[in-house]
Protein backbone atom coordinates (compact mmCIF):
# COMPACT_ATOMS: atom_id res chain seq x y z
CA UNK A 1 -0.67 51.91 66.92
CA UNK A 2 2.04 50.31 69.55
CA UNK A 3 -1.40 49.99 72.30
CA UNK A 4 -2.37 47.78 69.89
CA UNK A 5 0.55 44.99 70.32
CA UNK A 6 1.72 46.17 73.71
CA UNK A 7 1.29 43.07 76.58
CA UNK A 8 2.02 43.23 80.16
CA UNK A 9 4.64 40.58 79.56
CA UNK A 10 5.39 37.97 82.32
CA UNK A 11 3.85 34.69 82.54
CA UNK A 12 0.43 33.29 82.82
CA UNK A 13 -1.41 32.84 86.70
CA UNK A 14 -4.08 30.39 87.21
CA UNK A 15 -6.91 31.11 89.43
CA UNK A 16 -6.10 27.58 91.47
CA UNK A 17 -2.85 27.44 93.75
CA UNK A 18 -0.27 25.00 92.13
CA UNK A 19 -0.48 22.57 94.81
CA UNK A 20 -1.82 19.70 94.24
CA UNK A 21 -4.72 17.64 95.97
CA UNK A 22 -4.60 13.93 96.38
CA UNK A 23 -7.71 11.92 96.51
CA UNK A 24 -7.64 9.39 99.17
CA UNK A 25 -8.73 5.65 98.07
CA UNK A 26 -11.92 4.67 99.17
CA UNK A 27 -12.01 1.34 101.03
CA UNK A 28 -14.19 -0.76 98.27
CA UNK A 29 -11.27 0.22 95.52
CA UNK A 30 -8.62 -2.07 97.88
CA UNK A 31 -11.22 -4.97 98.27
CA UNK A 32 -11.69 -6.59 95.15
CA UNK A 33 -15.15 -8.62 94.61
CA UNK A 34 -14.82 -11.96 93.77
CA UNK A 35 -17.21 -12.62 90.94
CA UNK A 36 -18.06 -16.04 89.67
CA UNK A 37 -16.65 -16.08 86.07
CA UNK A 38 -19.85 -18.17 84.74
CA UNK A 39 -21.86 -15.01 85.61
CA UNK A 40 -19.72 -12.84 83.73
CA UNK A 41 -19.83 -15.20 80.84
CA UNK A 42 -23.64 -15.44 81.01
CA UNK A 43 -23.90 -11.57 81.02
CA UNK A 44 -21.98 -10.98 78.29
CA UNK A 45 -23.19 -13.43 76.34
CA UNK A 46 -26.45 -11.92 76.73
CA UNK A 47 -25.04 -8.62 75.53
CA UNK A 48 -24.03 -10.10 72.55
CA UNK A 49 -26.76 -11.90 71.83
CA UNK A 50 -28.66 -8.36 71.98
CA UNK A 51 -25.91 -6.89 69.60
CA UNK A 52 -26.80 -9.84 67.11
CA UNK A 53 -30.70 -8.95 66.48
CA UNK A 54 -31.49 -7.08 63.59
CA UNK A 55 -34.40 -5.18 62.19
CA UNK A 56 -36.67 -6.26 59.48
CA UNK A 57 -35.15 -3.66 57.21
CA UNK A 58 -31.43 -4.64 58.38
CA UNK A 59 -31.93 -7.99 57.79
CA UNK A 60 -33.48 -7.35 54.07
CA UNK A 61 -30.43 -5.16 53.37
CA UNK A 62 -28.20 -7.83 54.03
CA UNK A 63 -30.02 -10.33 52.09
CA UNK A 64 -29.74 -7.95 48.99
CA UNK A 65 -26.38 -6.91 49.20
CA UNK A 66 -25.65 -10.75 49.72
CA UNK A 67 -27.28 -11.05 46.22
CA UNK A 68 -25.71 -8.27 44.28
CA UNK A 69 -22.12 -9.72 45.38
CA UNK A 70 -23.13 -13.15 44.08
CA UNK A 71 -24.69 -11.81 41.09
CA UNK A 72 -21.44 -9.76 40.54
CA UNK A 73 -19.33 -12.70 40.98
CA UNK A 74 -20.76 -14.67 38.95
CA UNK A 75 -20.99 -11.76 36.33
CA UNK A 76 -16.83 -12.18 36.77
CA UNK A 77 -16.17 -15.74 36.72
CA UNK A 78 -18.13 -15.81 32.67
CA UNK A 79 -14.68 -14.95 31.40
CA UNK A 80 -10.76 -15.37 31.35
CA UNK A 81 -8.29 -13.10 32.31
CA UNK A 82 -7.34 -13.43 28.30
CA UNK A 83 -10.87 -13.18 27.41
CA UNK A 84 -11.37 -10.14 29.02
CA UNK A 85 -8.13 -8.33 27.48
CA UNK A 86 -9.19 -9.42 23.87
CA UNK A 87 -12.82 -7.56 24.77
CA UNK A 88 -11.41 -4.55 26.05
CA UNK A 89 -8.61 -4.46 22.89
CA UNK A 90 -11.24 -4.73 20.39
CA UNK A 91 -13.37 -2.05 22.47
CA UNK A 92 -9.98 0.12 21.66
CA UNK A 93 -9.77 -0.29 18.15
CA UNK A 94 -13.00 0.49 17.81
CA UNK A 95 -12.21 4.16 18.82
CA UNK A 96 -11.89 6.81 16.74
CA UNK A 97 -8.66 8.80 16.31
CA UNK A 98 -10.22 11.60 18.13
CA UNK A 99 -8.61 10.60 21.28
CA UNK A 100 -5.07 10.01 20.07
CA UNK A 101 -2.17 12.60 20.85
CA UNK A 102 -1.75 15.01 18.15
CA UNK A 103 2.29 15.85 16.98
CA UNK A 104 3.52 18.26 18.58
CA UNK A 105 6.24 19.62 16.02
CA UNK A 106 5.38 22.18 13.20
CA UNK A 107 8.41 21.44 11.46
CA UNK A 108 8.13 17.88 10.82
């Protein structure tokens, strides 16, 4: 039973020595490119331009879900505030009893 939790104790090696390597910096990294900044603009403006296009079926799912929100705000802006409080009040007195809370107390 103790070969079971028995260790060898001590602390961990690693396979690679603990000195460590550095990489010497190529000659490109400490030249920097000058780049024409109405290139750059141009390229990414293409980019985005290739984010913006849609599919058929992306551009029909927008459309509808730009309907349903209108169609739901409009649905909202029929009533007040106060009109919609007097609906829902009515819709509760219209309820049975069945839902109330039932006394607690036998002796009362």
């Amino acid at each position: 039973m103790s070969d079971l939790y028995s260790s060898a104790g001590g602390r961990l090696k690693f396979s690679k020595s603990s000195k460590k390597e550095k990489r010497k910096k190529s000659k490109k990294s400490k030249e920097k490119k000058e780049v024409d900044p109405t290139d750059e603009y141009e390229e990414h403006t293409e980019k985005m331009r290739a984010k913006k296009r849609k599919t058929p079926a992306e551009q029909a799912f927008e459309e509808a879900k730009r309907k349903k929100q209108d169609k739901e705000m409009l649905k909202r802006a029929e009533k007040t505030h106060k009109e919609r409080i007097l609906d829902f009040n009515s819709h509760l007195d219209s309820l049975s009893e069945h839902y109330d809370i039932p006394k607690v107390s036998w002796t009362k």
